[in-house]
N, C-alpha and C. Protein backbone atom coordinates (compact mmCIF):
# COMPACT_ATOMS: atom_id res chain seq x y z
N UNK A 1 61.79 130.04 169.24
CA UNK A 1 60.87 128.99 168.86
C UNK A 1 59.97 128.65 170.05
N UNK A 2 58.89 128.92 170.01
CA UNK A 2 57.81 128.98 171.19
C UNK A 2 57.45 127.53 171.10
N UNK A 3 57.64 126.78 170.39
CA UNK A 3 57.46 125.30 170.39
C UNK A 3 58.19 124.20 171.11
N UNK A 4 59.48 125.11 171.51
CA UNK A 4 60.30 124.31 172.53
C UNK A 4 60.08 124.91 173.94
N UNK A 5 59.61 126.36 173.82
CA UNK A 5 59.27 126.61 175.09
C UNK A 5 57.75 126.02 175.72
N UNK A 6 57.00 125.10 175.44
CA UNK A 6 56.10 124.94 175.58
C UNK A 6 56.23 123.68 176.76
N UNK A 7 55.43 123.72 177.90
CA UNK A 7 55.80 123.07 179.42
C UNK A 7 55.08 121.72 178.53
N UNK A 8 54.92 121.24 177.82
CA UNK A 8 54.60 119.48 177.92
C UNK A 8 55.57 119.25 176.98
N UNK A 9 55.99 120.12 175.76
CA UNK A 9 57.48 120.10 175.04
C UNK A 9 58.61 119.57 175.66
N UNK A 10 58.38 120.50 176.79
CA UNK A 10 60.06 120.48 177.42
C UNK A 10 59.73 119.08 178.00
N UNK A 11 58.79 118.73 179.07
CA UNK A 11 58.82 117.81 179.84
C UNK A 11 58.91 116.66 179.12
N UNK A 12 58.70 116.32 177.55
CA UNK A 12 59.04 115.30 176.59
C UNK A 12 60.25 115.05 176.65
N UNK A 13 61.18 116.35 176.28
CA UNK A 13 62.28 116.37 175.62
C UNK A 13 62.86 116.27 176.83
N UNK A 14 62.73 116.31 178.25
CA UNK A 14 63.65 116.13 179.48
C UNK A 14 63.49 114.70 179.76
N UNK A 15 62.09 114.24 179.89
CA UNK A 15 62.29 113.15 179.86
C UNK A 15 63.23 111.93 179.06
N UNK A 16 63.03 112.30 177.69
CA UNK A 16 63.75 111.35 176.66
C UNK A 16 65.27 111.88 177.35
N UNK A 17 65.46 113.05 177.38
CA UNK A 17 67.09 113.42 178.12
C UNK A 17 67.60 112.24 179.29
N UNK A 18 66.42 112.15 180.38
CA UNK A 18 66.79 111.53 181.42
C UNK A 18 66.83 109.91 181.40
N UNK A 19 65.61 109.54 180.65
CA UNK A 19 66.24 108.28 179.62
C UNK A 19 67.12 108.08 179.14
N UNK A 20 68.12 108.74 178.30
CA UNK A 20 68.99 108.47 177.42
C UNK A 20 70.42 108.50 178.61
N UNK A 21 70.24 109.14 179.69
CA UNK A 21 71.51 109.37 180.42
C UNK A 21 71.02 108.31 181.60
N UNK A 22 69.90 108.16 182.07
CA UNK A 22 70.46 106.49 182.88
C UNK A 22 70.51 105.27 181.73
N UNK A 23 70.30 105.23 180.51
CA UNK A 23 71.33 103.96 179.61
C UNK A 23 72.47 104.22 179.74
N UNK A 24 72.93 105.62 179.63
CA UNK A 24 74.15 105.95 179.29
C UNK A 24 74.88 105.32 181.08
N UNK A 25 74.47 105.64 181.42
CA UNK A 25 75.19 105.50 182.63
C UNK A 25 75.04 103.92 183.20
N UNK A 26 73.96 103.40 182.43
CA UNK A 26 73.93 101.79 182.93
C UNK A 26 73.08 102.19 184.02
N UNK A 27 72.22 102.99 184.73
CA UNK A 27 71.26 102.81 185.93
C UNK A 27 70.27 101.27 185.45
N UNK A 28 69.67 100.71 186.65
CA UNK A 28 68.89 100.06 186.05
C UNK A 28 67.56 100.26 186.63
N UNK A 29 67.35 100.19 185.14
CA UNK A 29 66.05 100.37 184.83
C UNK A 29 64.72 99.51 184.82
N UNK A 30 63.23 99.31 184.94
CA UNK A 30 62.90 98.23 184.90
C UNK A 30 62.74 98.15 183.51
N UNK A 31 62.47 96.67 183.31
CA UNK A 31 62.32 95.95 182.40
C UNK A 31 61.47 96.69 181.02
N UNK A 32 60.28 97.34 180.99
CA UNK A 32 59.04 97.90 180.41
C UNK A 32 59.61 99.46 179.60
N UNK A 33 60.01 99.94 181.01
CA UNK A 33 61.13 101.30 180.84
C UNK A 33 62.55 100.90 180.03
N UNK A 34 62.89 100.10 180.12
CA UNK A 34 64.51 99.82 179.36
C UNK A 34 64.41 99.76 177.80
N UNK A 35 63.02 98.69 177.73
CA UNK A 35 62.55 98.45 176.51
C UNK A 35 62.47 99.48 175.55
N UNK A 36 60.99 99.93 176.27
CA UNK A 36 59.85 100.57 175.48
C UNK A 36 59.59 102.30 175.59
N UNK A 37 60.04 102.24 176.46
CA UNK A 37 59.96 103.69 176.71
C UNK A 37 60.88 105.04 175.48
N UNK A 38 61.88 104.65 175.12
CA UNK A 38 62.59 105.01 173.93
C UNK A 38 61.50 105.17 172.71
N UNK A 39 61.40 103.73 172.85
CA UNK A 39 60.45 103.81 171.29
C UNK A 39 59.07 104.31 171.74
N UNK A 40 58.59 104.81 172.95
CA UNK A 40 57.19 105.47 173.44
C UNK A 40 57.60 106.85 172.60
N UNK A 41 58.87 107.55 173.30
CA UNK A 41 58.92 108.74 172.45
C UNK A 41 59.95 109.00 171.67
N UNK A 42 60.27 108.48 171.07
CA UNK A 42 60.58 108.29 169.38
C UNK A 42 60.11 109.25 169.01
N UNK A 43 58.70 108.82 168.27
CA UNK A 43 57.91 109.82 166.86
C UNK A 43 57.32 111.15 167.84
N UNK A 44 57.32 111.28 169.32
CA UNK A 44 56.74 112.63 169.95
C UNK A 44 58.32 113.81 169.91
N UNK A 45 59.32 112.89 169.96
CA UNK A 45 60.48 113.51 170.29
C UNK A 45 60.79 114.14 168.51
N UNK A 46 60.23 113.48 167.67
CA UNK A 46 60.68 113.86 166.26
C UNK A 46 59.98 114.71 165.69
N UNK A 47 59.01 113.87 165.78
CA UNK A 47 57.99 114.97 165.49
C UNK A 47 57.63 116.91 166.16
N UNK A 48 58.39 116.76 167.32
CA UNK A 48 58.88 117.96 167.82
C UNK A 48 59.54 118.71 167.40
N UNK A 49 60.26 118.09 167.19
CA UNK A 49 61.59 119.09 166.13
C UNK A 49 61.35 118.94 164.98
N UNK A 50 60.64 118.33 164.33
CA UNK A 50 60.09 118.64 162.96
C UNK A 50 59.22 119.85 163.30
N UNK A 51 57.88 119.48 164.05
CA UNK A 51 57.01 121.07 163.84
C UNK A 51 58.04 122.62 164.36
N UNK A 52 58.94 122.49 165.10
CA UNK A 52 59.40 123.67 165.75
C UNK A 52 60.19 124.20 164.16
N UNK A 53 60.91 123.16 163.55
CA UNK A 53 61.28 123.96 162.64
C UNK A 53 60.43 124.24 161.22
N UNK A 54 59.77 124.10 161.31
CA UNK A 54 58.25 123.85 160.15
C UNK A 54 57.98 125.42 160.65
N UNK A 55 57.50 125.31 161.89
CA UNK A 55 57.16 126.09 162.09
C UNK A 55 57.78 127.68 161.87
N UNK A 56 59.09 127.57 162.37
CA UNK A 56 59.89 128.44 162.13
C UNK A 56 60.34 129.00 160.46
N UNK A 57 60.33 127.70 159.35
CA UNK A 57 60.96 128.07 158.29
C UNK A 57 59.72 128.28 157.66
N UNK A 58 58.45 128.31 158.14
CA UNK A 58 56.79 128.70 157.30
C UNK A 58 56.67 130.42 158.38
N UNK A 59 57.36 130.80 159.64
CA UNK A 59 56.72 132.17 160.25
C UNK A 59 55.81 131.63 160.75
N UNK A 60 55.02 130.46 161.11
CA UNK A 60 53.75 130.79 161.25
C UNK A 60 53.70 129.71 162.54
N UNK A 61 53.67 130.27 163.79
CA UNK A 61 53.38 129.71 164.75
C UNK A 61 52.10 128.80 165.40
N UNK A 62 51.11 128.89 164.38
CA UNK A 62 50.14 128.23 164.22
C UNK A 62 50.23 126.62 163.53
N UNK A 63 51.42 126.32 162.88
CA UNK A 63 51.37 125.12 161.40
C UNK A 63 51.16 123.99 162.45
N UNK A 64 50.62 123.08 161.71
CA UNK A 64 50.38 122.21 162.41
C UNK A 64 51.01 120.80 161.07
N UNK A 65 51.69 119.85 161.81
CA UNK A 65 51.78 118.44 160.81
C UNK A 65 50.30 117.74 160.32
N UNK A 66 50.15 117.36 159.42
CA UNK A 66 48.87 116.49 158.63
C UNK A 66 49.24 115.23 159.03
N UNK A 67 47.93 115.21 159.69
CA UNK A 67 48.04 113.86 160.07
C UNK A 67 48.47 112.74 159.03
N UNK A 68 48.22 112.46 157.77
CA UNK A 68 49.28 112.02 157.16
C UNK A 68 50.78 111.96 156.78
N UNK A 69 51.44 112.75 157.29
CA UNK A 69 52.89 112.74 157.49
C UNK A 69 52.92 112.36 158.71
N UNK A 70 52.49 112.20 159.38
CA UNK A 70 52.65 111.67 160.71
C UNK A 70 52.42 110.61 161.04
N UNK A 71 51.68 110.00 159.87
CA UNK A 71 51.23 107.96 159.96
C UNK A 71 52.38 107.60 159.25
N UNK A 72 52.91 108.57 157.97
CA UNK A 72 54.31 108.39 157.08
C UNK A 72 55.26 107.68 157.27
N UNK A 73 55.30 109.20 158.38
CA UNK A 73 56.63 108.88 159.38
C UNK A 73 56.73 107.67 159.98
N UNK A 74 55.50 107.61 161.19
CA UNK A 74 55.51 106.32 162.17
C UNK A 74 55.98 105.30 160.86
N UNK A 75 55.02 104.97 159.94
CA UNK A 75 54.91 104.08 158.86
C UNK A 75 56.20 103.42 158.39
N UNK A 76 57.21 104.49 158.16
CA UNK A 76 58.57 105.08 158.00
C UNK A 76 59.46 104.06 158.96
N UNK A 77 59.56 104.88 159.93
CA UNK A 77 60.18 104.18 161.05
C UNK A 77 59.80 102.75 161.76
N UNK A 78 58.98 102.78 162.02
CA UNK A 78 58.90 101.26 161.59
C UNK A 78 59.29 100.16 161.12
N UNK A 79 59.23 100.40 159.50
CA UNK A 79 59.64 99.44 158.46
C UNK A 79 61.09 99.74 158.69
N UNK A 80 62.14 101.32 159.14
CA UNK A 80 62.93 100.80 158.73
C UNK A 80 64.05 100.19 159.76
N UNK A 81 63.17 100.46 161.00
CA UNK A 81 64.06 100.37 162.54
C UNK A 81 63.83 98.37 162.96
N UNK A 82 62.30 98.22 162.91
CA UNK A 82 61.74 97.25 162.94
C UNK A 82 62.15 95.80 161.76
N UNK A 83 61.88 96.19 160.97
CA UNK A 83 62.33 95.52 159.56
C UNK A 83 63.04 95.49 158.64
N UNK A 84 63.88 96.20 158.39
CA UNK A 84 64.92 96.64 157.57
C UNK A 84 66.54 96.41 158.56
N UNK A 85 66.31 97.19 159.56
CA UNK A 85 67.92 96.99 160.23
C UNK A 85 68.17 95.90 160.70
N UNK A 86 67.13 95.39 161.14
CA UNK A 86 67.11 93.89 162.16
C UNK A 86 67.99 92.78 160.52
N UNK A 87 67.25 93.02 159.23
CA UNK A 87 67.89 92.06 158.19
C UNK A 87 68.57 92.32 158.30
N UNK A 88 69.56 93.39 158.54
CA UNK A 88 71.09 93.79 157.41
C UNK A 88 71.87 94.27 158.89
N UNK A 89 71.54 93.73 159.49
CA UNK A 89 72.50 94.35 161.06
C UNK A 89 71.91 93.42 162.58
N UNK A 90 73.34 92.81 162.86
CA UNK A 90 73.09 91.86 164.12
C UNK A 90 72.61 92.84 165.20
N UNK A 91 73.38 94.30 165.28
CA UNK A 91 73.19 94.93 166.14
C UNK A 91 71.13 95.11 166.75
N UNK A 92 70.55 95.40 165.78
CA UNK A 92 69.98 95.06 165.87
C UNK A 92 67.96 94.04 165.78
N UNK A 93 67.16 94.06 166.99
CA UNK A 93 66.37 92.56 166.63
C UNK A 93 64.96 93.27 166.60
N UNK A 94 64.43 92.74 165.54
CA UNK A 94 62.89 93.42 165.11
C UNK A 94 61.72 93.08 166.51
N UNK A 95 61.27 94.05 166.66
CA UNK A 95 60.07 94.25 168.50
C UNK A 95 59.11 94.54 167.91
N UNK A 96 57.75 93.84 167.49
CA UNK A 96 56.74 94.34 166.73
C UNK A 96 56.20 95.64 167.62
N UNK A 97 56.20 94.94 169.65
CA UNK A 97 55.94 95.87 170.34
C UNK A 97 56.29 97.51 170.23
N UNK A 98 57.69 97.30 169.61
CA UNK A 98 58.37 99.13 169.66
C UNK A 98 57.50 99.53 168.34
N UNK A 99 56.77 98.65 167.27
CA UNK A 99 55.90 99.38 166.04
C UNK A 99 54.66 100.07 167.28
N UNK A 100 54.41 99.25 168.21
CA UNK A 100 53.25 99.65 168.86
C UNK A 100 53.60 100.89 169.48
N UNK A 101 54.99 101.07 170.46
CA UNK A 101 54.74 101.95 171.06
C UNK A 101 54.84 103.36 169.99
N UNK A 102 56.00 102.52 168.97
CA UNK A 102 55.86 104.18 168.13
C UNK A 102 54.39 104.56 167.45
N UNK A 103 53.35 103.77 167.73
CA UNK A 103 52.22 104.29 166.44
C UNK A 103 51.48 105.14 168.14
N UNK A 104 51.32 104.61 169.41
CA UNK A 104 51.06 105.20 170.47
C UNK A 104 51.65 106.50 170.76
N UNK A 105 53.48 106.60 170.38
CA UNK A 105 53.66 107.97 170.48
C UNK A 105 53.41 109.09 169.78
N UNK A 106 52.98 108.55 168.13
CA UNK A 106 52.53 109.18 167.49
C UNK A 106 51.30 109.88 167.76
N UNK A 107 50.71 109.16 168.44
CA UNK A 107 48.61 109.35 168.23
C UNK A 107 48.49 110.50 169.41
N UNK A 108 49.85 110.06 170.28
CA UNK A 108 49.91 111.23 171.48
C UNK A 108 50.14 112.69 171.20
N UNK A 109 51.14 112.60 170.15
CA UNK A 109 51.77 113.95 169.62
C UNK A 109 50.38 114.36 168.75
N UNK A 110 49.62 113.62 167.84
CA UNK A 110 48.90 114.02 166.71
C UNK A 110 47.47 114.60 167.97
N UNK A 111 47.42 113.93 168.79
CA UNK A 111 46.37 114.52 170.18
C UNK A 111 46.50 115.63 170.75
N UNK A 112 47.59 115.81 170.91
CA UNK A 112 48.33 116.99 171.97
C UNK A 112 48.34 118.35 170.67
N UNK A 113 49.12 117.81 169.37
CA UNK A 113 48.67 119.27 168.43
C UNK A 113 47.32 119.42 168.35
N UNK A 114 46.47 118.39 167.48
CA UNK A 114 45.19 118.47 167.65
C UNK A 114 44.48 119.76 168.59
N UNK A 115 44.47 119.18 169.96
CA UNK A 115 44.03 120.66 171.63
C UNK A 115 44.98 121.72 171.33
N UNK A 116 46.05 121.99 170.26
CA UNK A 116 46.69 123.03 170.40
C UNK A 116 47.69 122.91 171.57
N UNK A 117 48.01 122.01 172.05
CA UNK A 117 48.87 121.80 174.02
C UNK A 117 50.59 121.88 173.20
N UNK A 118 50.61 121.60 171.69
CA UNK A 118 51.93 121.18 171.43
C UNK A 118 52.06 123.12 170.13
């Protein structure tokens, strides 16, 4: 899958890696980064592994997501991370901000296929 080998791919998917292992480990983090940065790449991190295997189960190393499945999605996640879990679960509290950063990580990913870079 040439879609994971791709140098701004990986550097997504290492990053969200290196995120997820200083929470895990309790490093601290600042404030902006602890938050928001998760929900920055959210929909770039998903949307990744959606096109790699799109890509793979169509042959066609060219496919690209429509930009309407990709407002869907954000659209999607959103309502149900933002508004939906926050009702029915203490764990956890609705961040209009994380709608922002996910519609930002989106517009990044829908940019980056767009130039062909993804």
């Amino acid at each position: 899958m040439k879609t994971f080998s791709n140098p701004i791919t990986i550097s997504i998917l290492v990053f969200g890696l290196l995120l997820y292992l200083a929470k895990l480990f309790q490093l601290n983090l600042p404030n902006w980064v602890h938050f928001y940065a998760a929900d920055l790449l959210c929909m770039p991190i998903v949307l990744i592994v959606i096109l790699a295997l799109l890509r793979y189960f169509y042959s066609n190393q060219h496919f690209i997501i429509p930009i309407s499945a990709i407002v869907s999605l954000t659209i999607y996640y959103a309502l149900f991370f933002e508004w939906l879990l926050p009702k029915i679960s203490q764990r956890y509290t609705a961040d209009w901000l994380d709608v922002l950063m996910y519609a930002i990580g989106a517009s990044a990913f829908y940019l980056l296929q767009k130039k062909k870079l993804i």
